[in-house]
PDB file of N, CA and C in Angstrom:
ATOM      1  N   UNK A   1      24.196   1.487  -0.709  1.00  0.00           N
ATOM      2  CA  UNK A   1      23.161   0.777   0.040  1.00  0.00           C
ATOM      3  C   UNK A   1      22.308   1.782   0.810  1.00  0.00           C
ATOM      4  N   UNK A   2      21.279   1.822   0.531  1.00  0.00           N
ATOM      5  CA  UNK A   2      20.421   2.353   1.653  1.00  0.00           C
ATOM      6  C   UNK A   2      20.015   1.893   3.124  1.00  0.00           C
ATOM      7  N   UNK A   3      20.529   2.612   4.268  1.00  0.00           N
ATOM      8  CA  UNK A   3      20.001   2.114   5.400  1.00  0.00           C
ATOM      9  C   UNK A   3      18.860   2.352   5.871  1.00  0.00           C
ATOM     10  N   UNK A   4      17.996   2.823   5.394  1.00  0.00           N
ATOM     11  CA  UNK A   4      16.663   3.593   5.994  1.00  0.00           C
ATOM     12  C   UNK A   4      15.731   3.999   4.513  1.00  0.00           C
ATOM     13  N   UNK A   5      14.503   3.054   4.758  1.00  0.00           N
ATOM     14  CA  UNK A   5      13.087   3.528   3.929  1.00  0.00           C
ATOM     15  C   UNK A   5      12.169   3.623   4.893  1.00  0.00           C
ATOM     16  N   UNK A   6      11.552   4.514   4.605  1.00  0.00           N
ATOM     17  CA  UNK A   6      10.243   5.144   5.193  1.00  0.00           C
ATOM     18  C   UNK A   6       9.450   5.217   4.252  1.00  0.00           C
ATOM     19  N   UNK A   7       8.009   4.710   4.138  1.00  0.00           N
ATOM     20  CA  UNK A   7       6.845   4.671   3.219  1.00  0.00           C
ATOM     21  C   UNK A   7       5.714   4.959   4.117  1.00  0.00           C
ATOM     22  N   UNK A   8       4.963   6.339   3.661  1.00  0.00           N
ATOM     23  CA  UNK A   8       3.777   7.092   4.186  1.00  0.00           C
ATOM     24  C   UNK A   8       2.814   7.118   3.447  1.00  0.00           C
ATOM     25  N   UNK A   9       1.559   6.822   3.933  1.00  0.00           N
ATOM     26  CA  UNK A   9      -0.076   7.338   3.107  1.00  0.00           C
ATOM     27  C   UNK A   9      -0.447   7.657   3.611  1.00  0.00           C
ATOM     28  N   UNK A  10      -2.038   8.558   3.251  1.00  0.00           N
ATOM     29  CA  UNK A  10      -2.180  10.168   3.933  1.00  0.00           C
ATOM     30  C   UNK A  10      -3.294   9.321   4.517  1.00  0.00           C
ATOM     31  N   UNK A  11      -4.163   8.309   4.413  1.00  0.00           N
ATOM     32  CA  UNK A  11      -4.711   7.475   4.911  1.00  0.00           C
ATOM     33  C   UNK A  11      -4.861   5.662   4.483  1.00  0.00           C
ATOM     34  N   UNK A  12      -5.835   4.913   5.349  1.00  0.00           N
ATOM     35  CA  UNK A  12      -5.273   3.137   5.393  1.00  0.00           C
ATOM     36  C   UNK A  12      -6.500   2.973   4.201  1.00  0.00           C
ATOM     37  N   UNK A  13      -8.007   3.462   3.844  1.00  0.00           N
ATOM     38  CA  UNK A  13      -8.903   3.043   3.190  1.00  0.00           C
ATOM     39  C   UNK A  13      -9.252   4.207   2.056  1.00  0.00           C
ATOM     40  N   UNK A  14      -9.344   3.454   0.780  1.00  0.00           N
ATOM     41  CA  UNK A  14      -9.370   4.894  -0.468  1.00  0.00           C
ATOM     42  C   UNK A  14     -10.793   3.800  -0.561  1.00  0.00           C
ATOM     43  N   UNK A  15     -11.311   4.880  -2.032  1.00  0.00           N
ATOM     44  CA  UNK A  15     -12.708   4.187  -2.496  1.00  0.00           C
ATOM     45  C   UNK A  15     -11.918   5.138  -3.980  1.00  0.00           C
ATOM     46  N   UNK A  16     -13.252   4.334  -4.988  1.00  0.00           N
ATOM     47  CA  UNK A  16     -12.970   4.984  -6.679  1.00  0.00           C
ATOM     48  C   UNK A  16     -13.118   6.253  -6.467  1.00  0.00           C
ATOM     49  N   UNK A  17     -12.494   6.908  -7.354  1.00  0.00           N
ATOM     50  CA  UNK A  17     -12.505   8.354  -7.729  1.00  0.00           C
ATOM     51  C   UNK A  17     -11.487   8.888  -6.617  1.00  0.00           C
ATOM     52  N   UNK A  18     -10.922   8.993  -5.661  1.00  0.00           N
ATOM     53  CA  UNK A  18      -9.994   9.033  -4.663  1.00  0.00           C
ATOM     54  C   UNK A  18      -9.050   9.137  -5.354  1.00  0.00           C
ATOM     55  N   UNK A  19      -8.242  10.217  -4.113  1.00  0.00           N
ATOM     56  CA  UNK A  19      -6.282  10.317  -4.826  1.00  0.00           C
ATOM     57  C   UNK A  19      -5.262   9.696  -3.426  1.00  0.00           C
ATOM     58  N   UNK A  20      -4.611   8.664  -3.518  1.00  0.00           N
ATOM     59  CA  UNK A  20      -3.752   8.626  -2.667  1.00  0.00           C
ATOM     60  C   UNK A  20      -2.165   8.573  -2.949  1.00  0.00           C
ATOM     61  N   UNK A  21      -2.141   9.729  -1.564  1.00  0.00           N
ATOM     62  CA  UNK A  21      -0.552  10.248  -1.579  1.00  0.00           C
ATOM     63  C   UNK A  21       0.649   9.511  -1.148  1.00  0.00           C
ATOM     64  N   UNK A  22       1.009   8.899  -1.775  1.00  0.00           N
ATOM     65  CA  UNK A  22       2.298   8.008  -1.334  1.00  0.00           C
ATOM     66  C   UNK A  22       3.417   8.703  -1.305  1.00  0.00           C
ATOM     67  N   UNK A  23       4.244   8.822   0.094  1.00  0.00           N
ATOM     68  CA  UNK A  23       6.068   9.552  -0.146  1.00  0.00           C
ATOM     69  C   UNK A  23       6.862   8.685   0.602  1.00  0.00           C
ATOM     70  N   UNK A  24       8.184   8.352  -0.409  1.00  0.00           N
ATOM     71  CA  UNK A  24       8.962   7.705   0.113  1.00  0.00           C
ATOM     72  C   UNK A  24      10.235   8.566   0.960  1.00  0.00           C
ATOM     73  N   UNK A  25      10.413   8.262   1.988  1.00  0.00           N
ATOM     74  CA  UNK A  25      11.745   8.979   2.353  1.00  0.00           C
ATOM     75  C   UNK A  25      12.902   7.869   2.270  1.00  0.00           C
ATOM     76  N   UNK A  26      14.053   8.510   2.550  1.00  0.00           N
ATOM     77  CA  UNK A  26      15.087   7.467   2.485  1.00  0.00           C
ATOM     78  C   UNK A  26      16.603   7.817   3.065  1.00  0.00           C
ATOM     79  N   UNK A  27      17.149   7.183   3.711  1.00  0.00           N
ATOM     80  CA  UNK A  27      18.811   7.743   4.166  1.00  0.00           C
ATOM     81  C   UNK A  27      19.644   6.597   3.466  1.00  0.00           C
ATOM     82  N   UNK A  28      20.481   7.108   2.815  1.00  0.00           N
ATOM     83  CA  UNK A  28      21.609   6.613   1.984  1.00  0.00           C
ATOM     84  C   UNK A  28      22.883   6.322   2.112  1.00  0.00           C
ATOM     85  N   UNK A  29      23.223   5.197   2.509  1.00  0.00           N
ATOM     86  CA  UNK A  29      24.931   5.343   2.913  1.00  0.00           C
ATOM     87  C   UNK A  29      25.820   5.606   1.230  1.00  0.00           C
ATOM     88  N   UNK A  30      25.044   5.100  -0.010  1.00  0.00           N
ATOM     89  CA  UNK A  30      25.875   5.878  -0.985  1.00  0.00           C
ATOM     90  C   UNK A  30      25.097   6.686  -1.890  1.00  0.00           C
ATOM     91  N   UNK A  31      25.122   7.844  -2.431  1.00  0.00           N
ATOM     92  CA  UNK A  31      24.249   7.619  -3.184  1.00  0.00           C
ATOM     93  C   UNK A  31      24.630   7.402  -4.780  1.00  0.00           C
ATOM     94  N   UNK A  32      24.084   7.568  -5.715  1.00  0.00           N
ATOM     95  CA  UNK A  32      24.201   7.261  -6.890  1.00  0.00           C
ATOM     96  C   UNK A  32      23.542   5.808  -7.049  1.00  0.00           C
ATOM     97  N   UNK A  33      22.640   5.240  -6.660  1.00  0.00           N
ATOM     98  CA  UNK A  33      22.255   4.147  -6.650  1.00  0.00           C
ATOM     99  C   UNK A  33      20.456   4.215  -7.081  1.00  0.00           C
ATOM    100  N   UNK A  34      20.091   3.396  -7.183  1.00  0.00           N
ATOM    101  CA  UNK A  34      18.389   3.174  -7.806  1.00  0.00           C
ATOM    102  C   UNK A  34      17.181   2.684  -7.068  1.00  0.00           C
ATOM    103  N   UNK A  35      16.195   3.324  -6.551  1.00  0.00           N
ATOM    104  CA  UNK A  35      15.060   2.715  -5.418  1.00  0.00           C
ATOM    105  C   UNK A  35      14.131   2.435  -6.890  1.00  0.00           C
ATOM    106  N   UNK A  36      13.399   1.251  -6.160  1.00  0.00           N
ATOM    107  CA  UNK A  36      12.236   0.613  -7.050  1.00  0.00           C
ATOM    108  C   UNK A  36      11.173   1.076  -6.309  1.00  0.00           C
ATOM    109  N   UNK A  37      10.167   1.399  -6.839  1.00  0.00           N
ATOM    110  CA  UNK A  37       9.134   1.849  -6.295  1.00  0.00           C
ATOM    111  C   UNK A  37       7.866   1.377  -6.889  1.00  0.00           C
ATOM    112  N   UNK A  38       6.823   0.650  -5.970  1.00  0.00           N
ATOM    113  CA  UNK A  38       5.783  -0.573  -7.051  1.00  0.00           C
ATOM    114  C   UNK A  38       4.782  -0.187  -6.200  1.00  0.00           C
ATOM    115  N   UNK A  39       3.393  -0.476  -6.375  1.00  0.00           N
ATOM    116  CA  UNK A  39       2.268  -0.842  -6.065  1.00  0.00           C
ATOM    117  C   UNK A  39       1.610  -2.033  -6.750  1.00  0.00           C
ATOM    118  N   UNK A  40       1.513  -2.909  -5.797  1.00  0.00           N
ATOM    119  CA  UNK A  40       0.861  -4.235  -6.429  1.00  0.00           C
ATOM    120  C   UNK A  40      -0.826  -4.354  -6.053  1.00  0.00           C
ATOM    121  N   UNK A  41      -1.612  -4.999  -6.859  1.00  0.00           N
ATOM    122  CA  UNK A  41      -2.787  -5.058  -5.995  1.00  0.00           C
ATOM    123  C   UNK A  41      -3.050  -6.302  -5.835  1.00  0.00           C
ATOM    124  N   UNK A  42      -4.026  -6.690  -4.882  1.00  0.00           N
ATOM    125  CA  UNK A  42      -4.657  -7.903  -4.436  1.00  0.00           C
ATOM    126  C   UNK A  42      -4.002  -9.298  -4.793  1.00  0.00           C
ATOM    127  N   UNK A  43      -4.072  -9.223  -6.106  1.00  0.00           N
ATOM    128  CA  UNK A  43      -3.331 -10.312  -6.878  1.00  0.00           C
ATOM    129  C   UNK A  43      -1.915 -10.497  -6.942  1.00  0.00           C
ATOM    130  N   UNK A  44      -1.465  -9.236  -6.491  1.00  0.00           N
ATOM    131  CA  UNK A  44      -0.044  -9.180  -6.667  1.00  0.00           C
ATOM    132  C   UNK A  44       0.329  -8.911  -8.006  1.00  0.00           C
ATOM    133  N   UNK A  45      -0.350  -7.979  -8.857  1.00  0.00           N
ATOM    134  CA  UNK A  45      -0.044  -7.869 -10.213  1.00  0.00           C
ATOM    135  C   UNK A  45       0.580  -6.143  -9.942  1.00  0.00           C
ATOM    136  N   UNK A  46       1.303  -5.869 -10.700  1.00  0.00           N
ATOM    137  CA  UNK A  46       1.734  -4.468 -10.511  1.00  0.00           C
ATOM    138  C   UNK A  46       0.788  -3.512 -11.184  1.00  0.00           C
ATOM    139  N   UNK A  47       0.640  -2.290 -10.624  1.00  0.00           N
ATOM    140  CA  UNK A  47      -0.333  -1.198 -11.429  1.00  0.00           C
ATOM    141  C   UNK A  47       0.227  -0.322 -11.260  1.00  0.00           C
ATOM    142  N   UNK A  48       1.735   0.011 -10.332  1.00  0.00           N
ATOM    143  CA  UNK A  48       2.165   1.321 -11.127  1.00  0.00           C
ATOM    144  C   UNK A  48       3.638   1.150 -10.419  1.00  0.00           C
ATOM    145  N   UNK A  49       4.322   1.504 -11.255  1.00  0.00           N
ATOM    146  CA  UNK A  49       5.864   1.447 -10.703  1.00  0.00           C
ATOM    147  C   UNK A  49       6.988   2.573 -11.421  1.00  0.00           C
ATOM    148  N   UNK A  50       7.940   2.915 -10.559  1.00  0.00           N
ATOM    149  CA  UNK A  50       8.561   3.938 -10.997  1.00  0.00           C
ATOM    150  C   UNK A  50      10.308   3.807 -10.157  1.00  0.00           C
ATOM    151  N   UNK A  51      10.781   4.111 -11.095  1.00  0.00           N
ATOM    152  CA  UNK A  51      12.440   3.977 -10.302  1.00  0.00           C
ATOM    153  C   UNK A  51      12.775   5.374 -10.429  1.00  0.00           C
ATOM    154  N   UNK A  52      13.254   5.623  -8.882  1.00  0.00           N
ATOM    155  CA  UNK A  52      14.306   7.154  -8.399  1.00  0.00           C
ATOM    156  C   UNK A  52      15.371   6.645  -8.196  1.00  0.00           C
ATOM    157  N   UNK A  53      16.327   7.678  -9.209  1.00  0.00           N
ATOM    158  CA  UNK A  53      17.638   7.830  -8.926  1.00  0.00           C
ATOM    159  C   UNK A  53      17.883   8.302  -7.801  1.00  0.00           C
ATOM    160  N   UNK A  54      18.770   7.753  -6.803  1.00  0.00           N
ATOM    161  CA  UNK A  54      19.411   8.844  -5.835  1.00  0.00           C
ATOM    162  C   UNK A  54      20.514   9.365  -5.949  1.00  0.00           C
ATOM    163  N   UNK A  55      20.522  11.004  -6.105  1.00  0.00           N
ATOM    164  CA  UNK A  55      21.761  11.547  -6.130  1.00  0.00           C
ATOM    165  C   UNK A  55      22.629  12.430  -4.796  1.00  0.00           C
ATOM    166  N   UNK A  56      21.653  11.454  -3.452  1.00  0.00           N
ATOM    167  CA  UNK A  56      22.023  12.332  -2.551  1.00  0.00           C
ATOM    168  C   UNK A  56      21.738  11.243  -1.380  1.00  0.00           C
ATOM    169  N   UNK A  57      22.380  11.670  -0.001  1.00  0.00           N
ATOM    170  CA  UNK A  57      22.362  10.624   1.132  1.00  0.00           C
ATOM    171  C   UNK A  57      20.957  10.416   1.869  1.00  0.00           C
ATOM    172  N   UNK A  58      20.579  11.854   1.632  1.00  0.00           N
ATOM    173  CA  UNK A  58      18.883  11.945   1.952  1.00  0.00           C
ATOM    174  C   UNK A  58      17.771  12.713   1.037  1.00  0.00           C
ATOM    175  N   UNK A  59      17.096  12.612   1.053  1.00  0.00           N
ATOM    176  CA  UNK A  59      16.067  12.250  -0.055  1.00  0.00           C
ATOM    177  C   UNK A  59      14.558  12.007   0.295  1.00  0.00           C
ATOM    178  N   UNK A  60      13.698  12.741  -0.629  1.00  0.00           N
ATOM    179  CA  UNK A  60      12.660  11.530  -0.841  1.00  0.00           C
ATOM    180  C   UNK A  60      11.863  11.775  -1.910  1.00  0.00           C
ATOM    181  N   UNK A  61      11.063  10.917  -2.307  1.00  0.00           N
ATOM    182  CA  UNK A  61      10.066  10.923  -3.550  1.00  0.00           C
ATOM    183  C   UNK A  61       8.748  11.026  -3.218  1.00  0.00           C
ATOM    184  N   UNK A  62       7.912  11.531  -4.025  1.00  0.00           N
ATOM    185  CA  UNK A  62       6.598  11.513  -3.549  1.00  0.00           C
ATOM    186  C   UNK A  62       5.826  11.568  -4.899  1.00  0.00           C
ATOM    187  N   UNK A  63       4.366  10.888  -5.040  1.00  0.00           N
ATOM    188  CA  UNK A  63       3.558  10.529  -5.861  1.00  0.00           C
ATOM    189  C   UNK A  63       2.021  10.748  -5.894  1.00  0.00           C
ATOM    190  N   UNK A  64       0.999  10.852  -6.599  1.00  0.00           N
ATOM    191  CA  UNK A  64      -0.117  11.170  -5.628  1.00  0.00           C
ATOM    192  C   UNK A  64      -0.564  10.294  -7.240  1.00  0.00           C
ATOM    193  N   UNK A  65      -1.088   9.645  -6.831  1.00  0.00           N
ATOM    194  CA  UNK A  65      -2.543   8.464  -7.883  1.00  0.00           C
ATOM    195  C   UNK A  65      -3.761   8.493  -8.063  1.00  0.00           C
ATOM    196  N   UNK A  66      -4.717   8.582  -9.100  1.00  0.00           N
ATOM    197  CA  UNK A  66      -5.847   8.460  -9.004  1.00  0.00           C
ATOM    198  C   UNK A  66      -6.357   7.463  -9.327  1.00  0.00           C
ATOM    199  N   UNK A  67      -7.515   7.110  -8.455  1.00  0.00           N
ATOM    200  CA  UNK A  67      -8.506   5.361  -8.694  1.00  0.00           C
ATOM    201  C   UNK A  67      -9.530   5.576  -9.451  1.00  0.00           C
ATOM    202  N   UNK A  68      -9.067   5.902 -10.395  1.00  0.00           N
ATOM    203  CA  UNK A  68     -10.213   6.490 -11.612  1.00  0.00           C
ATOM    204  C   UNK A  68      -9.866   5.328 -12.810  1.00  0.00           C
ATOM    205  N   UNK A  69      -8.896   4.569 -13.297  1.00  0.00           N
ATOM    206  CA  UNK A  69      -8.848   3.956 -14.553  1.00  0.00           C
ATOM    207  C   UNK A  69      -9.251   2.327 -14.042  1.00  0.00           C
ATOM    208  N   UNK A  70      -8.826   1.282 -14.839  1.00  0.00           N
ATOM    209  CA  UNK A  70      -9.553  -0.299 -14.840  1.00  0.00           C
ATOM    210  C   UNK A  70      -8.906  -0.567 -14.020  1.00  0.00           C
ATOM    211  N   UNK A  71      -7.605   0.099 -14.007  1.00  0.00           N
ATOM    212  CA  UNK A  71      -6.326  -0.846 -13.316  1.00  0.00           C
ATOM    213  C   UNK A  71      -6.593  -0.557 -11.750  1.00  0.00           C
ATOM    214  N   UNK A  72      -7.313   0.214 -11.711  1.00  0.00           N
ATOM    215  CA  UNK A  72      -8.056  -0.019 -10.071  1.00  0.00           C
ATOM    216  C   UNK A  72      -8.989  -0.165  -9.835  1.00  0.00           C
ATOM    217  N   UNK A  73      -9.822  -1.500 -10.563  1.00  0.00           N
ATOM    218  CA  UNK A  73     -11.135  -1.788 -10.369  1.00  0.00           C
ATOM    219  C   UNK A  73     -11.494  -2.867  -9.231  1.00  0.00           C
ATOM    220  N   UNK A  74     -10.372  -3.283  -8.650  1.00  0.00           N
ATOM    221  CA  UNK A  74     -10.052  -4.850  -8.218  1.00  0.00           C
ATOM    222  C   UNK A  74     -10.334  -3.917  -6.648  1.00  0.00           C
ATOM    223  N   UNK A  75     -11.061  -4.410  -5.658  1.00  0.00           N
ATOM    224  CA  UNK A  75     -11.294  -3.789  -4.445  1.00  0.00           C
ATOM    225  C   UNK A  75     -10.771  -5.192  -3.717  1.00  0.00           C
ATOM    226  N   UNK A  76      -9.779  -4.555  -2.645  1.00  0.00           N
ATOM    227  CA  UNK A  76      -9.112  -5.397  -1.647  1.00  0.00           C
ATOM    228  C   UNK A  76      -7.943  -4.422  -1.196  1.00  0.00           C
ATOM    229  N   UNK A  77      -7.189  -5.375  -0.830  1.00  0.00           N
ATOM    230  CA  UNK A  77      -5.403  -4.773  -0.002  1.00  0.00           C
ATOM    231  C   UNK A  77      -4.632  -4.618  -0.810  1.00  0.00           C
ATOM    232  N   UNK A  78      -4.206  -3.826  -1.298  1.00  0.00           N
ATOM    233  CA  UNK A  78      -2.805  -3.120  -1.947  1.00  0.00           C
ATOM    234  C   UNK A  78      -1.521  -3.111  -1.309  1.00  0.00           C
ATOM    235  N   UNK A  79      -0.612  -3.522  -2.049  1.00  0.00           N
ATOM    236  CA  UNK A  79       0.695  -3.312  -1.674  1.00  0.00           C
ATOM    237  C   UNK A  79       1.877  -2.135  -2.168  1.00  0.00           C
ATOM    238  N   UNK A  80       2.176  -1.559  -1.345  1.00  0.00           N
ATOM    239  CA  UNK A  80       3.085  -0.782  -1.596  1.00  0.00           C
ATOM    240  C   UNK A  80       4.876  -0.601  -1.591  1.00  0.00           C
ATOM    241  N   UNK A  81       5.283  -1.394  -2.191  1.00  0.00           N
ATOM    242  CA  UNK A  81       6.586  -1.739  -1.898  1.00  0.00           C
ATOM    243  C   UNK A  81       8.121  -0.399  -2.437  1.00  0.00           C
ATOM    244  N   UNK A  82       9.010  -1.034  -1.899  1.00  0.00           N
ATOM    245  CA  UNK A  82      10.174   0.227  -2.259  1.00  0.00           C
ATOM    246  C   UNK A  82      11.354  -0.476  -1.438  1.00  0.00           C
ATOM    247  N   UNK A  83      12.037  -0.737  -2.574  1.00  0.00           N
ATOM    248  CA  UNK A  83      13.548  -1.590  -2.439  1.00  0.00           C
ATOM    249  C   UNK A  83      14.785  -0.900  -3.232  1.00  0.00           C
ATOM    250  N   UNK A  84      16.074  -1.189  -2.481  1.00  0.00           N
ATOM    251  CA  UNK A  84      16.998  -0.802  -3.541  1.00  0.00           C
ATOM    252  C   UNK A  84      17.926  -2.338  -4.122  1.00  0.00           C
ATOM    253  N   UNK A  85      19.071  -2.054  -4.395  1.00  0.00           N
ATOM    254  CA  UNK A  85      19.651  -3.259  -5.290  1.00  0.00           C
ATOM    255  C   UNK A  85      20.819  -3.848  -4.259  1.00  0.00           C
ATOM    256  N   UNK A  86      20.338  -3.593  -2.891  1.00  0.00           N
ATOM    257  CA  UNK A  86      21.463  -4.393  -1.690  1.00  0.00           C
ATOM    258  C   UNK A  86      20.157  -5.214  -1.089  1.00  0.00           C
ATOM    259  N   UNK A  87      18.917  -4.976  -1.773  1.00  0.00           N
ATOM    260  CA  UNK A  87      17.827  -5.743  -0.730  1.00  0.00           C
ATOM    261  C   UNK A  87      16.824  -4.726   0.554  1.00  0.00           C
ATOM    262  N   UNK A  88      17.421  -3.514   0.526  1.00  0.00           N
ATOM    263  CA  UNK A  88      16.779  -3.519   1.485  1.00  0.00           C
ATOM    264  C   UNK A  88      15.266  -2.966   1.280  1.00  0.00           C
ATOM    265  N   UNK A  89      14.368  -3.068   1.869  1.00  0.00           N
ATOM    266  CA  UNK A  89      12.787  -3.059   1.316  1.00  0.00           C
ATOM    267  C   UNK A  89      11.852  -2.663   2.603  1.00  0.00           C
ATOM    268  N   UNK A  90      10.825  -2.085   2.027  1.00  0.00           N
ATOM    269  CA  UNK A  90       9.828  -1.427   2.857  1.00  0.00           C
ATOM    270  C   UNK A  90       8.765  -2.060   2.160  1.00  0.00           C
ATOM    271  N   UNK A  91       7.388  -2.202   2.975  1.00  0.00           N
ATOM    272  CA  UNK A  91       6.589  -2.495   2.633  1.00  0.00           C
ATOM    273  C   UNK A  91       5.166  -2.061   3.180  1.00  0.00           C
ATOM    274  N   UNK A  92       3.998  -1.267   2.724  1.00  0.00           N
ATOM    275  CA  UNK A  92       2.974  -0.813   3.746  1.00  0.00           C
ATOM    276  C   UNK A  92       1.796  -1.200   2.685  1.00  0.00           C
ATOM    277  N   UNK A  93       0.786  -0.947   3.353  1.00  0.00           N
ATOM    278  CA  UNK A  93      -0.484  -1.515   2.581  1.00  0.00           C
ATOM    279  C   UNK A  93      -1.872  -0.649   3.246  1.00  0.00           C
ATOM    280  N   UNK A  94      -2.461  -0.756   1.730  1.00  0.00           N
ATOM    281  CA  UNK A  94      -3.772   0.218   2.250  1.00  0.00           C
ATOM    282  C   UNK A  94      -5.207  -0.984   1.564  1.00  0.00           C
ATOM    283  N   UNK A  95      -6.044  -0.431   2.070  1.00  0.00           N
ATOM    284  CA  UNK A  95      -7.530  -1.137   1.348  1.00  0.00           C
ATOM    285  C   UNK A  95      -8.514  -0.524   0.454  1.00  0.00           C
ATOM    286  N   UNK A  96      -8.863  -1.006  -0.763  1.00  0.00           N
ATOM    287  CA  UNK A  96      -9.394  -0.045  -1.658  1.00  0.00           C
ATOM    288  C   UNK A  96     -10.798  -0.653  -2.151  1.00  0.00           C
ATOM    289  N   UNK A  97     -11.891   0.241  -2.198  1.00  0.00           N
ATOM    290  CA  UNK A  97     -12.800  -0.439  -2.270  1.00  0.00           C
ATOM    291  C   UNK A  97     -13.556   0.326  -3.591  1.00  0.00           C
ATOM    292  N   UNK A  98     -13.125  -0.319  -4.706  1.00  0.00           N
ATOM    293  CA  UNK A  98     -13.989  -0.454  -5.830  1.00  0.00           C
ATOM    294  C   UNK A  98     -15.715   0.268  -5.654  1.00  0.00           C
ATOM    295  N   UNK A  99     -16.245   0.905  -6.958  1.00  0.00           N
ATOM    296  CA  UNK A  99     -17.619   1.204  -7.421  1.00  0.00           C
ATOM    297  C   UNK A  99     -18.454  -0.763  -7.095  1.00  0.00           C
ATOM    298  N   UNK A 100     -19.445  -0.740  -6.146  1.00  0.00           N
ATOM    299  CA  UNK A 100     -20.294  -2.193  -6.660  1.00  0.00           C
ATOM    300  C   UNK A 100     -21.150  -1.668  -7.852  1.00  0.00           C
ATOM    301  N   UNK A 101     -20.870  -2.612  -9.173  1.00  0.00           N
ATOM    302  CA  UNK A 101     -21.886  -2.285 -10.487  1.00  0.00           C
ATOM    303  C   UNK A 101     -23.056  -2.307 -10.105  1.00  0.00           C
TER     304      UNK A 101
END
């Protein structure tokens, strides 16, 4: 079980063409266990997700994205989520504002 997620971005508002840095930290009461790691957007549809193994009590992961493809054409609030398989969950959110055609 993990007792402790921490979820950081290097800032709250991206625009297209932008990279944002997402890192998860984490303290582990076991490890050998699996964090989910998602970004949902607006709709709540997923656009990028990735599972870390943990092989250690502390830890963290880190990711950096670019708002360059379709799947980030949708301008609004993003979700950033990160859970393991006892429930426990973090959740932070940024705002992204799409090219206007």
């Amino acid at each position: 079980m993990i007792n402790k997620i921490i979820l950081n971005i290097d800032k709250a508002i991206y625009s297209e063409g932008e990279y944002v840095k997402i890192k998860l930290d984490y303290e582990a009461l076991n490890p050998k266990q699996t964090l989910h790691f998602v970004v949902f957007d607006p709709s709540e549809k997923e656009v990028f997700s990735a599972d870390q193994y943990i092989n250690s009590q502390k830890g963290s992961y880190s990711t950096v994205l670019k708002f360059d493809t379709k799947q980030w054409r949708t301008s609004g609030r993003y979700k950033v989520a990160a859970w393991d398989q006892e429930g426990t969950r973090k959740e932070i959110f940024f705002q992204f504002k799409g090219k206007t055609p």
